[in-house]
Protein backbone atom coordinates (compact mmCIF):
# COMPACT_ATOMS: atom_id res chain seq x y z
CA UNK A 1 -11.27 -39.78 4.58
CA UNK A 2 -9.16 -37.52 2.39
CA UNK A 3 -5.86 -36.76 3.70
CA UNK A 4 -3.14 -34.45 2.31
CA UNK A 5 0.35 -34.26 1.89
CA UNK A 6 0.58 -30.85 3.26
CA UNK A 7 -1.55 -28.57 3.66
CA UNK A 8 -3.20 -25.85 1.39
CA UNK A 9 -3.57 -28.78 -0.92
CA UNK A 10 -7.10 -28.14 -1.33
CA UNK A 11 -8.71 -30.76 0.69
CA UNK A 12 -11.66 -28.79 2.12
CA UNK A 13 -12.57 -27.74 -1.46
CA UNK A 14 -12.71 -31.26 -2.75
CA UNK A 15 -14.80 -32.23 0.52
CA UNK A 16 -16.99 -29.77 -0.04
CA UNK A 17 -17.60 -30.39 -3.91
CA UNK A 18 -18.19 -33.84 -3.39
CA UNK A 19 -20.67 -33.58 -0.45
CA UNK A 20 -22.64 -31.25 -3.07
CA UNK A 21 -22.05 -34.05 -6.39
CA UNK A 22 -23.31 -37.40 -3.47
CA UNK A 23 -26.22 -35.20 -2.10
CA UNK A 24 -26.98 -34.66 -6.54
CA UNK A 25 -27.40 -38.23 -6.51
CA UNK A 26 -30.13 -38.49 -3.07
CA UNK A 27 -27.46 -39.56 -0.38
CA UNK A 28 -27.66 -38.25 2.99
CA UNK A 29 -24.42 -37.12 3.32
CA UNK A 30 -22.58 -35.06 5.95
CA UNK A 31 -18.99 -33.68 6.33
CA UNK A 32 -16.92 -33.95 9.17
CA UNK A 33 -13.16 -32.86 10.56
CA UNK A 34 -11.92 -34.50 13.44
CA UNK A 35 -9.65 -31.29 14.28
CA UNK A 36 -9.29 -28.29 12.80
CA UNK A 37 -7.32 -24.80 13.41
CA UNK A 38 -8.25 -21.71 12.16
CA UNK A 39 -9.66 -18.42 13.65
CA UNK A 40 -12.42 -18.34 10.25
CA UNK A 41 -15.41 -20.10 12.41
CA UNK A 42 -19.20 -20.45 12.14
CA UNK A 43 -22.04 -20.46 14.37
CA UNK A 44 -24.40 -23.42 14.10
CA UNK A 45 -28.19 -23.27 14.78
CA UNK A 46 -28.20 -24.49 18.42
CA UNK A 47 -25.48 -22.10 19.51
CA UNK A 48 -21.99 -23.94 18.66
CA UNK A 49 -18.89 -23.26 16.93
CA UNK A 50 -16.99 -24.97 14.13
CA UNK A 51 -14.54 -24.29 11.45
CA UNK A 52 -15.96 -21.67 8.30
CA UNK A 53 -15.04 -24.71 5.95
CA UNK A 54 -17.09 -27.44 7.96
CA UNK A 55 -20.30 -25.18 8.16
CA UNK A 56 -19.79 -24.23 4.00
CA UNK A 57 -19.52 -28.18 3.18
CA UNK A 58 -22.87 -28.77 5.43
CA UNK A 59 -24.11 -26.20 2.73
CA UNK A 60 -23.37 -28.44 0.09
CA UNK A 61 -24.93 -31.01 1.48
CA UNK A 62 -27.99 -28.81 1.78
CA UNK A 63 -28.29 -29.42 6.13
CA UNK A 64 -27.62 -27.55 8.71
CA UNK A 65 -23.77 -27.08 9.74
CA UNK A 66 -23.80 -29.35 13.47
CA UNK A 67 -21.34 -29.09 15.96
CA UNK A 68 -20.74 -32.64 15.39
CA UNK A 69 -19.59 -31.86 12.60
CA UNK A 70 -15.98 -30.54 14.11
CA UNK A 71 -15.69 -31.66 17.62
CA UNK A 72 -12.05 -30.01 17.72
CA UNK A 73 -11.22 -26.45 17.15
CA UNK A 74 -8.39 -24.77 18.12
CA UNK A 75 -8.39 -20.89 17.06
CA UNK A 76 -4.58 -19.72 17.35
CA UNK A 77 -4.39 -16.55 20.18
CA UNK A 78 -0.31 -16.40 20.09
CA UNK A 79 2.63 -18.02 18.74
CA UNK A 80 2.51 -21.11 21.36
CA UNK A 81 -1.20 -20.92 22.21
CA UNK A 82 -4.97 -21.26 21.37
CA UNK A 83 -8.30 -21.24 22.49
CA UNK A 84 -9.86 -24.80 22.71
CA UNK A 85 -13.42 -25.30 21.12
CA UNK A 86 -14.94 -28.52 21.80
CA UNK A 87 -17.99 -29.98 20.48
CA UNK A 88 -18.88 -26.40 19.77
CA UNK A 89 -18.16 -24.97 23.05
CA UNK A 90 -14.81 -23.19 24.72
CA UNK A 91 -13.15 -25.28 26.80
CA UNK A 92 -10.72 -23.00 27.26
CA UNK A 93 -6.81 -22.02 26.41
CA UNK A 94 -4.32 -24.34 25.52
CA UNK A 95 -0.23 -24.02 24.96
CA UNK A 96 1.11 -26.28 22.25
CA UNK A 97 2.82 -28.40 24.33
CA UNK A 98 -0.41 -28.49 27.30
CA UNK A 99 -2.74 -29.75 23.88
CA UNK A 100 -0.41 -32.36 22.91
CA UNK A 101 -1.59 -33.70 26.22
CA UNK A 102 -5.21 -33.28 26.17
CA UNK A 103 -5.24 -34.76 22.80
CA UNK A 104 -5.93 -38.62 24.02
CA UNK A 105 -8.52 -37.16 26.27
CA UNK A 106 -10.37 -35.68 23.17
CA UNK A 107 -10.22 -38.81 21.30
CA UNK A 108 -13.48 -40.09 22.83
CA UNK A 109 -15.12 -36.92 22.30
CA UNK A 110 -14.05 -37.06 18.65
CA UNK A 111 -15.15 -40.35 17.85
CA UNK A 112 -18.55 -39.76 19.98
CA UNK A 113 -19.49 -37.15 17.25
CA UNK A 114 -18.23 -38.93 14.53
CA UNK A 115 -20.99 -41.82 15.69
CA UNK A 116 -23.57 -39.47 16.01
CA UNK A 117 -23.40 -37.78 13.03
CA UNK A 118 -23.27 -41.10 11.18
CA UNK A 119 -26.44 -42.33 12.15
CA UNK A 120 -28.10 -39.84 9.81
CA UNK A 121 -25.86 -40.19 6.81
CA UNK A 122 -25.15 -42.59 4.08
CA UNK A 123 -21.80 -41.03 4.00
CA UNK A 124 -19.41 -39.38 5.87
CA UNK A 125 -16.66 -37.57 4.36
CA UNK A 126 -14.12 -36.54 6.27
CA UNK A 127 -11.11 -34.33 5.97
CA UNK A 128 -7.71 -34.70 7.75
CA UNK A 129 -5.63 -31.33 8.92
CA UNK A 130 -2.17 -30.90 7.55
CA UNK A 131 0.25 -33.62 6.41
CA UNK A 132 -0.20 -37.47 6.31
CA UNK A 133 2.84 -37.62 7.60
CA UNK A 134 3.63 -35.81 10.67
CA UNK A 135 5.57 -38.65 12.17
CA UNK A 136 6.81 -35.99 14.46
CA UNK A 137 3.03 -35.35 15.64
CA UNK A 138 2.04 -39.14 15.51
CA UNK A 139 1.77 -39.64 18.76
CA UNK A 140 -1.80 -38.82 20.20
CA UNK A 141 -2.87 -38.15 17.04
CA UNK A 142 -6.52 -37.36 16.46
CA UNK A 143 -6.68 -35.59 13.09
CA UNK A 144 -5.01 -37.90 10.41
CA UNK A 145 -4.26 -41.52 10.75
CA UNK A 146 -4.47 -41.37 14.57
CA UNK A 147 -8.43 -40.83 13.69
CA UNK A 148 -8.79 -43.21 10.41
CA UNK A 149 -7.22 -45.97 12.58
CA UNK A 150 -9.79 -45.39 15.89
CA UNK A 151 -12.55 -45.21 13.74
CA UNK A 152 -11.67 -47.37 10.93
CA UNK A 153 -11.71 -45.59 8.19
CA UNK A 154 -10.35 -45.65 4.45
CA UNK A 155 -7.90 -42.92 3.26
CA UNK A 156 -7.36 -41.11 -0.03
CA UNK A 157 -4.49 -39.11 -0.28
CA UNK A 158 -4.64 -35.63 -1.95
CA UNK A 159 -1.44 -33.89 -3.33
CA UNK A 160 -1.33 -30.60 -5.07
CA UNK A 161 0.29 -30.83 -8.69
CA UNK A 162 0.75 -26.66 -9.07
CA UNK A 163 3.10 -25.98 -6.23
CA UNK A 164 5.30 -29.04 -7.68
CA UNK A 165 6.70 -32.18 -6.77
CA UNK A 166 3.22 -33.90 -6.20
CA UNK A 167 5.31 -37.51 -7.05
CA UNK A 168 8.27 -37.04 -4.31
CA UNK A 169 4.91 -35.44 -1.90
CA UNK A 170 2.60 -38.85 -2.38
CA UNK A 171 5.80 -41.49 -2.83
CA UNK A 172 7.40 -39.52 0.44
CA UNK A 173 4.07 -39.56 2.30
CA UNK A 174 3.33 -43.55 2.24
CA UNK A 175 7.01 -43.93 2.78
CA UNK A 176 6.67 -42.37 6.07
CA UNK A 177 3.69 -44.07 7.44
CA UNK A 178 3.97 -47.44 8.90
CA UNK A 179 2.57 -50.69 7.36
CA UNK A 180 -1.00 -50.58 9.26
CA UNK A 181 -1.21 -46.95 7.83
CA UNK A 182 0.12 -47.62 4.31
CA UNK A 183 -2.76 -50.77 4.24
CA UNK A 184 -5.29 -48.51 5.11
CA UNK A 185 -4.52 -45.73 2.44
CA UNK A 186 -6.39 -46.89 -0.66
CA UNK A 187 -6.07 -44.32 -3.41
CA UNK A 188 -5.11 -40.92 -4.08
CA UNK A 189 -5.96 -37.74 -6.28
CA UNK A 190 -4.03 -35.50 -8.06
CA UNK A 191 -5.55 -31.93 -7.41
CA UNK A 192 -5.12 -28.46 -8.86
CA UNK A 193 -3.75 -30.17 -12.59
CA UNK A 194 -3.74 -27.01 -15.54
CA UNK A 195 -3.28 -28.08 -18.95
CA UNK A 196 -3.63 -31.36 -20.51
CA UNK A 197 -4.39 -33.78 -17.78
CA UNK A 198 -3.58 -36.65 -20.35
CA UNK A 199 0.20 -35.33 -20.05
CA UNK A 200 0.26 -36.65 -16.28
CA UNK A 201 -0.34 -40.28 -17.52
CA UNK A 202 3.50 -41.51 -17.01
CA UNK A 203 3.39 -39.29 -13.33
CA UNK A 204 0.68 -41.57 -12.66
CA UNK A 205 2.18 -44.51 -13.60
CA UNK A 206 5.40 -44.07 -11.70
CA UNK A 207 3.43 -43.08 -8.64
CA UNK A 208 1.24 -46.92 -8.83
CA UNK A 209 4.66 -48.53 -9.02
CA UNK A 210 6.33 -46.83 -6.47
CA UNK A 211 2.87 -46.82 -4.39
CA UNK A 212 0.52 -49.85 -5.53
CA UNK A 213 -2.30 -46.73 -5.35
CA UNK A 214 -4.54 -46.59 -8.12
CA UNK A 215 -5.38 -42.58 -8.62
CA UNK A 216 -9.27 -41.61 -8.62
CA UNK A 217 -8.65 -38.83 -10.92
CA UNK A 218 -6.94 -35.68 -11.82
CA UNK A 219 -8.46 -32.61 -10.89
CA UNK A 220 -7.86 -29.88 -13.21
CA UNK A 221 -7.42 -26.10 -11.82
CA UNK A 222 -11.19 -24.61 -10.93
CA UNK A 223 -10.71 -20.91 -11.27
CA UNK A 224 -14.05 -20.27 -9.19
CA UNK A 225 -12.59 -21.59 -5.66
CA UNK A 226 -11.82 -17.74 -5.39
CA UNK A 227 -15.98 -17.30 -4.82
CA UNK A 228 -16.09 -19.41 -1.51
CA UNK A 229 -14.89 -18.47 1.92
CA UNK A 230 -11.66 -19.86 2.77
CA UNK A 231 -10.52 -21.85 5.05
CA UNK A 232 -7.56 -19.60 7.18
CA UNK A 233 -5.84 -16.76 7.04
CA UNK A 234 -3.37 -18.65 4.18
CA UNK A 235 -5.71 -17.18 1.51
CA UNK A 236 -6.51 -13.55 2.71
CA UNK A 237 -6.01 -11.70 -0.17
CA UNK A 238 -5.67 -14.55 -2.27
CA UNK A 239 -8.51 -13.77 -5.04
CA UNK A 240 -7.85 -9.74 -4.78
CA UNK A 241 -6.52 -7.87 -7.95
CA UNK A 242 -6.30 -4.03 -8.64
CA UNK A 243 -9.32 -3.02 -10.35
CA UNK A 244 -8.57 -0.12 -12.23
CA UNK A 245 -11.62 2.77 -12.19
CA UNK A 246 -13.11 0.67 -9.62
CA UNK A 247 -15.69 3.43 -7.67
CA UNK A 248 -15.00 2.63 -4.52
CA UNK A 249 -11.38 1.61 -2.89
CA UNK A 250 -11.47 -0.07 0.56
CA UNK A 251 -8.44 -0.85 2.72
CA UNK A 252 -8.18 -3.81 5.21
CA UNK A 253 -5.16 -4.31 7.33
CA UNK A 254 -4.62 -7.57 7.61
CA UNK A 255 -4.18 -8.16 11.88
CA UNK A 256 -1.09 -10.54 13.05
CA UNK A 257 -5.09 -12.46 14.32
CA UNK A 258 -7.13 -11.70 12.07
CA UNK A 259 -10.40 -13.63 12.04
CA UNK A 260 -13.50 -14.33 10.16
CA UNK A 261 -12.21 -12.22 7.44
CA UNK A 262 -14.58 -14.09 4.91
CA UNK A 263 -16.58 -10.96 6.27
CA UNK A 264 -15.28 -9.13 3.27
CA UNK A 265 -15.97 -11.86 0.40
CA UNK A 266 -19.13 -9.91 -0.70
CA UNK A 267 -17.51 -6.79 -1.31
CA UNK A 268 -14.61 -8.76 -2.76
CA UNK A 269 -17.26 -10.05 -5.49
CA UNK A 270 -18.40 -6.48 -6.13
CA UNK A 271 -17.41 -5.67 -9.63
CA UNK A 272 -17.15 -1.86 -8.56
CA UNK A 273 -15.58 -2.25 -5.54
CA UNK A 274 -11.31 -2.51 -5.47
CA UNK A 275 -10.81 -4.44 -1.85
CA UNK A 276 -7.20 -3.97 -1.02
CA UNK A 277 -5.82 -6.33 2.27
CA UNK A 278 -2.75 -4.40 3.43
CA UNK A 279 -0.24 -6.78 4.43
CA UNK A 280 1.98 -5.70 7.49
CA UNK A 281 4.91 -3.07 6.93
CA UNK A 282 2.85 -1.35 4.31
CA UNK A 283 1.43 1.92 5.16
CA UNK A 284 -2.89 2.51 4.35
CA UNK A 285 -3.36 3.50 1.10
CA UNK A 286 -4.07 7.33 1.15
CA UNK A 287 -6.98 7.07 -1.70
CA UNK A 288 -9.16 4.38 0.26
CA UNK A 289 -12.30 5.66 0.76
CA UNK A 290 -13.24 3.10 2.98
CA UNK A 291 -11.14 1.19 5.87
CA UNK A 292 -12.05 -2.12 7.43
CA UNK A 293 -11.39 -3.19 10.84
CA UNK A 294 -11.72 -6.95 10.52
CA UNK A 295 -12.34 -9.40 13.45
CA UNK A 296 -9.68 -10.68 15.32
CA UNK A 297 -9.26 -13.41 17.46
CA UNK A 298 -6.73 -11.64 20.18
CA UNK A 299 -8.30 -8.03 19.99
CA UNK A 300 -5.96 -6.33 22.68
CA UNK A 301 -2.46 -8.19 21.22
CA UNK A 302 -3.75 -6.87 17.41
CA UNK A 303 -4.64 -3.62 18.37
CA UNK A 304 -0.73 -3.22 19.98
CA UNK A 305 0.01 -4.80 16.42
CA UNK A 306 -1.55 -2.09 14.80
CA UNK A 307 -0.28 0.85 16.10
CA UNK A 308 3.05 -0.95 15.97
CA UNK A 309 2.70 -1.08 12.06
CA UNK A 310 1.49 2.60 12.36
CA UNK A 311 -1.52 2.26 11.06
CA UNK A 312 -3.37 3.90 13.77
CA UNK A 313 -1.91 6.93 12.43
CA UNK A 314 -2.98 6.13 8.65
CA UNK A 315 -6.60 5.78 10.32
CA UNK A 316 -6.53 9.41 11.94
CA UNK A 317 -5.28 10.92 9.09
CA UNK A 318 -7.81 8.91 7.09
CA UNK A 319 -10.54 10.09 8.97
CA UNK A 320 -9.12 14.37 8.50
CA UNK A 321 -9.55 13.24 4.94
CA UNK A 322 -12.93 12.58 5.49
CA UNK A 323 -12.75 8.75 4.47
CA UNK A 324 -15.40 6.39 6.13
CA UNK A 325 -14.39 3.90 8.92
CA UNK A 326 -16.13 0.41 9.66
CA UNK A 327 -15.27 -1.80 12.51
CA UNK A 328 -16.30 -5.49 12.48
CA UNK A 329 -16.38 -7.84 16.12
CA UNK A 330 -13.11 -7.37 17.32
CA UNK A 331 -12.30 -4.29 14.92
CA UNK A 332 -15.15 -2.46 16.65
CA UNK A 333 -13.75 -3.20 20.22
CA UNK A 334 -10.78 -0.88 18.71
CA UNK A 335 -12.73 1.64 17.67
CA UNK A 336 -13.36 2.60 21.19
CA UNK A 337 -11.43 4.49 23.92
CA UNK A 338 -10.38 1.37 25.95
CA UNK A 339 -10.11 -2.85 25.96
CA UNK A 340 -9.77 -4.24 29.11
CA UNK A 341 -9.33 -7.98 29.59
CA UNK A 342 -8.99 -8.32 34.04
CA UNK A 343 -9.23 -12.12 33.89
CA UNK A 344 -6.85 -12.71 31.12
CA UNK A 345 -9.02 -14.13 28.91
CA UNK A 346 -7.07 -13.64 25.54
CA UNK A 347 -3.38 -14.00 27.22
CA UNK A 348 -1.83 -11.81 30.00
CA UNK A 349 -4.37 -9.70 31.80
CA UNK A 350 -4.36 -6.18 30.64
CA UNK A 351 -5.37 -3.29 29.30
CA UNK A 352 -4.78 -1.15 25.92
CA UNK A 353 -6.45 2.43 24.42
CA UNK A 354 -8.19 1.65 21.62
CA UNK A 355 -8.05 3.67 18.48
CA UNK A 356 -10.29 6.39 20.43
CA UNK A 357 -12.88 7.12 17.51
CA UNK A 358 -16.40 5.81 19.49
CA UNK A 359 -16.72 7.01 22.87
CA UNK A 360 -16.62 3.37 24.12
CA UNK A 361 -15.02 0.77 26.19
CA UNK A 362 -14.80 -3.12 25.79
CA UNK A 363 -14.13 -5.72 28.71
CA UNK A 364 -13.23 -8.53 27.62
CA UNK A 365 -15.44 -11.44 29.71
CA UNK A 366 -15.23 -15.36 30.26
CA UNK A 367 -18.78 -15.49 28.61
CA UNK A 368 -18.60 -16.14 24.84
CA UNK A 369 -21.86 -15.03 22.42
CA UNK A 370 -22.68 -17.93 19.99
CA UNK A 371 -25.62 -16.81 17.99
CA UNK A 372 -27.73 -16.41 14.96
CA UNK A 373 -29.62 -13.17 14.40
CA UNK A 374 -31.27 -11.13 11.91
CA UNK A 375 -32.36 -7.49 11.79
CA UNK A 376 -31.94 -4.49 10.34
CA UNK A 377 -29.66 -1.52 9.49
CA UNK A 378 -30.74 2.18 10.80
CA UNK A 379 -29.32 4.37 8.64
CA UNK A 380 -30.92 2.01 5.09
CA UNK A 381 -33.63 0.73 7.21
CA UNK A 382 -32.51 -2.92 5.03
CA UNK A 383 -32.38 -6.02 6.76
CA UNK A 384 -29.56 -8.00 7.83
CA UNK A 385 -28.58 -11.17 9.17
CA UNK A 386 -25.48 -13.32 10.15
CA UNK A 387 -24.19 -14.41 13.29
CA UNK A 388 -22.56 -13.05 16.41
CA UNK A 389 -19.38 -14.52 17.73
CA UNK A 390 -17.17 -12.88 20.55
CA UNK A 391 -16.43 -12.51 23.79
CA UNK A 392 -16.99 -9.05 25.70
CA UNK A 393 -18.87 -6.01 26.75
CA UNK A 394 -18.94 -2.90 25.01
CA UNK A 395 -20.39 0.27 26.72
CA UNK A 396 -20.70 3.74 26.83
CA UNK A 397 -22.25 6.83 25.01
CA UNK A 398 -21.71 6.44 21.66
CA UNK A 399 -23.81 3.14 21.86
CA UNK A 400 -26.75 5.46 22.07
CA UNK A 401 -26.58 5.71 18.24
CA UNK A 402 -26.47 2.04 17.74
CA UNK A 403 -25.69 0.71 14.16
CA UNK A 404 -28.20 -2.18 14.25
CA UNK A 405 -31.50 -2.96 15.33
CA UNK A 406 -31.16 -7.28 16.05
CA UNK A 407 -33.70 -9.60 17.29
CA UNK A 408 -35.20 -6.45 19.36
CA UNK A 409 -31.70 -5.25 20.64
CA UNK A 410 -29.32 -2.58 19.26
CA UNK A 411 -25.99 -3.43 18.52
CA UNK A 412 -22.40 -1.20 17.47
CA UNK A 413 -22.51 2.56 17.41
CA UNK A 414 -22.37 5.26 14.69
CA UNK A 415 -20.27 8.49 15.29
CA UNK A 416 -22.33 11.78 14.87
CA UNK A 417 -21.02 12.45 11.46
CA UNK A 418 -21.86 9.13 10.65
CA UNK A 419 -18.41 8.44 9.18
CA UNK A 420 -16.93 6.02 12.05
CA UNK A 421 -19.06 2.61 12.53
CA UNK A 422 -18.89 -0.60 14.02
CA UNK A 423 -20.81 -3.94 15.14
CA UNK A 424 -20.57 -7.39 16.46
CA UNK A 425 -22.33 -8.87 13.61
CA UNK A 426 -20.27 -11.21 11.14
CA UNK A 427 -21.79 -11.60 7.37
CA UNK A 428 -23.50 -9.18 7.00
CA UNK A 429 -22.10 -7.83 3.56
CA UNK A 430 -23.92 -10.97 2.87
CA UNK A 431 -27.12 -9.11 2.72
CA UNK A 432 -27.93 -7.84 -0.83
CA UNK A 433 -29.89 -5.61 -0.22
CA UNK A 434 -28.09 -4.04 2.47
CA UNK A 435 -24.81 -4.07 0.58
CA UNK A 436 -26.66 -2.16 -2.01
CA UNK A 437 -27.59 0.64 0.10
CA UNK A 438 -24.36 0.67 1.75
CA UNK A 439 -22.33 0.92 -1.65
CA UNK A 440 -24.25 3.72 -2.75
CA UNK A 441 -23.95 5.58 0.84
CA UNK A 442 -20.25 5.57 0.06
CA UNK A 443 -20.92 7.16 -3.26
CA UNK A 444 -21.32 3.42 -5.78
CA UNK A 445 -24.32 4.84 -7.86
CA UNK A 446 -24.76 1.83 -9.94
CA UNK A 447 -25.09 -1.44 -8.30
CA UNK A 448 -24.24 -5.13 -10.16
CA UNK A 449 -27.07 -6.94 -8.91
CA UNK A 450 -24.81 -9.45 -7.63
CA UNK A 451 -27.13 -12.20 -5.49
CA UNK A 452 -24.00 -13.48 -3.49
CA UNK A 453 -26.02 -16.27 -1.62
CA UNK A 454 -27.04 -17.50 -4.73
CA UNK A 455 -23.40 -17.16 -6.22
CA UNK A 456 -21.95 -19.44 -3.60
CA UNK A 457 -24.88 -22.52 -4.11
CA UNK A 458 -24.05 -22.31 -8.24
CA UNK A 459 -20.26 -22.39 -7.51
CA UNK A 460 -21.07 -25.33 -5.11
CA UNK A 461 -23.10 -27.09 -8.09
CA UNK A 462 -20.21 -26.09 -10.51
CA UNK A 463 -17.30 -27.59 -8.09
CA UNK A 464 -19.83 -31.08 -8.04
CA UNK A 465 -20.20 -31.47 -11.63
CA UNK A 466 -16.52 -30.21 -11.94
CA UNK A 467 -15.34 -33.38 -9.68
CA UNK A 468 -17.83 -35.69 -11.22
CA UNK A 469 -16.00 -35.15 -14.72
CA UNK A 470 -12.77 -35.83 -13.18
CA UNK A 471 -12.80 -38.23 -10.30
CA UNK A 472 -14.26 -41.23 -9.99
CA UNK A 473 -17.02 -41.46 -7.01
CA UNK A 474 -17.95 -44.81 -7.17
CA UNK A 475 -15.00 -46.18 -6.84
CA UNK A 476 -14.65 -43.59 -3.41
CA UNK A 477 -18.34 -44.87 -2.29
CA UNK A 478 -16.60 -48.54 -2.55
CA UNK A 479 -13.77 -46.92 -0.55
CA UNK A 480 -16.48 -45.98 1.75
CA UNK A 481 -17.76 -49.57 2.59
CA UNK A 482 -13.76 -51.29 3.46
CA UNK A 483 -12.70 -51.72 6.29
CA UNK A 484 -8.96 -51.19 5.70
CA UNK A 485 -8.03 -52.09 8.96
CA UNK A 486 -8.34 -55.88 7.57
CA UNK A 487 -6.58 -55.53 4.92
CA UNK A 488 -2.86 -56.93 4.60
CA UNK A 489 -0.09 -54.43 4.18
CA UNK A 490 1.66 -57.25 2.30
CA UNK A 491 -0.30 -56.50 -1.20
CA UNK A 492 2.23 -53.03 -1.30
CA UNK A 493 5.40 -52.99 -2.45
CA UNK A 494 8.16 -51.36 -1.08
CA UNK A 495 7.88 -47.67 -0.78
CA UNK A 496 11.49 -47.04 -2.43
């Protein structure tokens, strides 16, 4: 089990590398992550729902992404609340305090998967969720050493080097836990190193003596972690840069919710193609020629944020300009005239006008859609495919010129000048093809060719062979095969 000393400190990218380098050598692995929160989620083939980061590690490991495979997700509505996934299915919504409750109730549940998906793996690697050392949050935990101790695990801790003070972050950590914890932590790994790696050797040292931890390796900085889709909402915008001449420019607000953003990573990649994410209190850039209405995973309490920041203004007088206008999930429910949510299902019940561009209306419903389709797009004819995720109706006249023809049903809605459009499905930027035609719609004459499917499987083979020059696996298969709980906290020193 990797655990981190915070979080951002790259432990999903290091799962995910080294589920792709053990699966190189013919082990079955799998990934899993006891608990997880983040509104970037995945469907899996029988009709689930687990974190984005869980389903791209079952990628690397070449199997389908189970819902096993994150029995716990909790996708953050408001400031005090989320909605509940477990074992791939809603359970409902859940104030901080209320969860703190339910979590020794889940613990079962947790562990259950955990079993299951271990008795088709020669390894499990799993991932903790934040810090360590929550001491705070001990109690009832089920995502960090609450977990590792119930199912009797070993634990590597992972610090981050570039944000600094990676020795005070690892000696602080073990300080913190208690002595069963502290016996059952058996190494750690230096992540995100740039330079010299060889000028961390007396870091290391002082970390053994303060810790008795031997270090599996420094990882140096891997400049193409920008290529797969994040985690949360910490890295939207992250890999973004002004591209100067760039023929097209598209503007994405980023939503106080926003969700399943990774949407836009194919455009992102698009050498032609400037993707600006406009950060609340900035106004739409006036030269986009494009505007993307991202998910989101509290569509009535983001579009109130929206026309808070103003931008439903930028949008109208985009749209006099003549710029185009593309709703995704939650982003299309805004496009419409109303969203009405009777039984409360994202908060408060309610009811707010929507941006009034489609003549449609969304109510928001108890039933949630959890699917995998394919199809194809009407105006290219090209196919498409990705996966629907959202809960809610949307009807009225403007779905008469649907957007997408899926598994024999149309889906989203295209306004008569064909500038305002919107669906349900997520990914599908994914589509070459499709993105190709879509580009060029918007005016990008010369495509790059760019196979981004294929682009994410050679960054997955790069991150393995970039961890199997720096870390050393067998010593974290050995890791695999202790059972820490038996070993004596007594062969630490004192954490000073």
């Amino acid at each position: 089990m990797l655990q981190g000393t915070g979080s951002d400190v790259g432990k999903s990218l290091l799962v995910a590398g080294l589920c792709r380098a053990y699966t190189r050598r013919g082990l079955r692995v799998r990934p899993f992550k006891p608990q997880n929160m983040s509104n970037n989620a995945a469907v899996t083939a029988d009709g689930g729902e687990i974190g984005r980061a869980q389903a791209l590690q079952a990628r690397a490991c070449g199997v389908p992404a189970s819902r096993d495979m994150n029995p716990v997700l909790l996708k953050p509505q408001t400031d005090a609340g989320s909605q509940l996934v477990v074992q791939g299915e809603v359970w409902g919504n859940a104030r901080a305090r209320e969860y703190y409750r339910l979590k020794s109730r889940l613990l079962p549940r947790i562990l259950e998967s955990f079993e299951r998906l271990g008795r088709d793996a020669d390894l499990v690697l799993v991932e903790g969720a934040g810090s360590a050392a929550e001491v705070n949050l001990r109690a009832g935990d089920v995502a960090n050493m609450g977990f590792a101790e119930a199912a009797d695990v070993a634990v590597a801790l992972v610090g981050d080097i570039d944000r600094g003070g990676i020795i005070a972050s690892l000696v602080g950590t073990m300080a913190l836990l208690s002595s069963s914890e502290r016996a059952r932590v058996t190494a750690y790994v230096v992540n995100r190193f740039r330079g010299d790696v060889r000028l961390f050797d007396s870091g290391i040292e002082v970390i053994g003596r303060k810790t008795g931890l031997p270090c599996l390796g420094v990882v140096p900085w891997f400049e193409p972690a920008g290529r797969l889709p994040a985690e949360d909402s910490v890295a939207v915008g992250r890999n973004t840069q002004p591209r100067p001449g760039a023929a097209l420019r598209i503007a994405v607000p980023v939503l106080s919710r926003i969700a399943n953003f990774d949407d836009l990573d194919p455009l992102v990649a698009e050498p032609g193609v400037e993707v600006q994410f406009v950060e609340p209190g900035r106004a739409l850039p006036g030269d986009a020629d494009l505007v993307v209405l991202p998910g989101s995973k509290a569509t009535i309490g983001d579009m109130r944020f929206l026309r808070s920041q103003g931008w439903d203004v930028d949008l109208h007088a985009h749209l006099r300009r003549g710029g185009w206008l593309l709703g995704l999930c939650g982003g299309y429910q805004m496009l419409g005239r109303t969203i009405r949510d009777p039984d409360g299902i994202e908060g408060e019940p309610g009811e707010e006008p929507g941006l009034g561009v489609l003549d449609l209306d969304t109510e928001l419903t108890g039933a949630k859609r959890l699917a995998e389709v394919s199809g194809t797009e009407r105006l290219t004819g090209q196919p498409v495919r990705g996966y629907e995720m959202h809960v809610g109706r949307t009807s009225g006249p403007s779905r008469s010129s649907p957007m997408l023809d899926l598994n024999g049903r149309s889906d989203g809605a295209v306004s008569p000048d064909g500038k305002v459009m919107g669906c349900y499905l997520h990914g599908l930027f994914a589509s070459d093809a499709f993105r190709a035609a879509f580009l060029e719609r918007l005016g990008v004459r010369a495509t790059s060719g760019l196979a981004y499917e294929r682009r994410i499987d050679s960054t997955l083979d790069a991150l393995a062979g970039h961890l199997e020059s720096s870390l050393d696996l067998d010593a974290i298969i050995q890791m695999s095969h202790q059972s820490n709980a038996r070993v004596s906290a007594t062969r630490l020193p004192a954490v000073m």
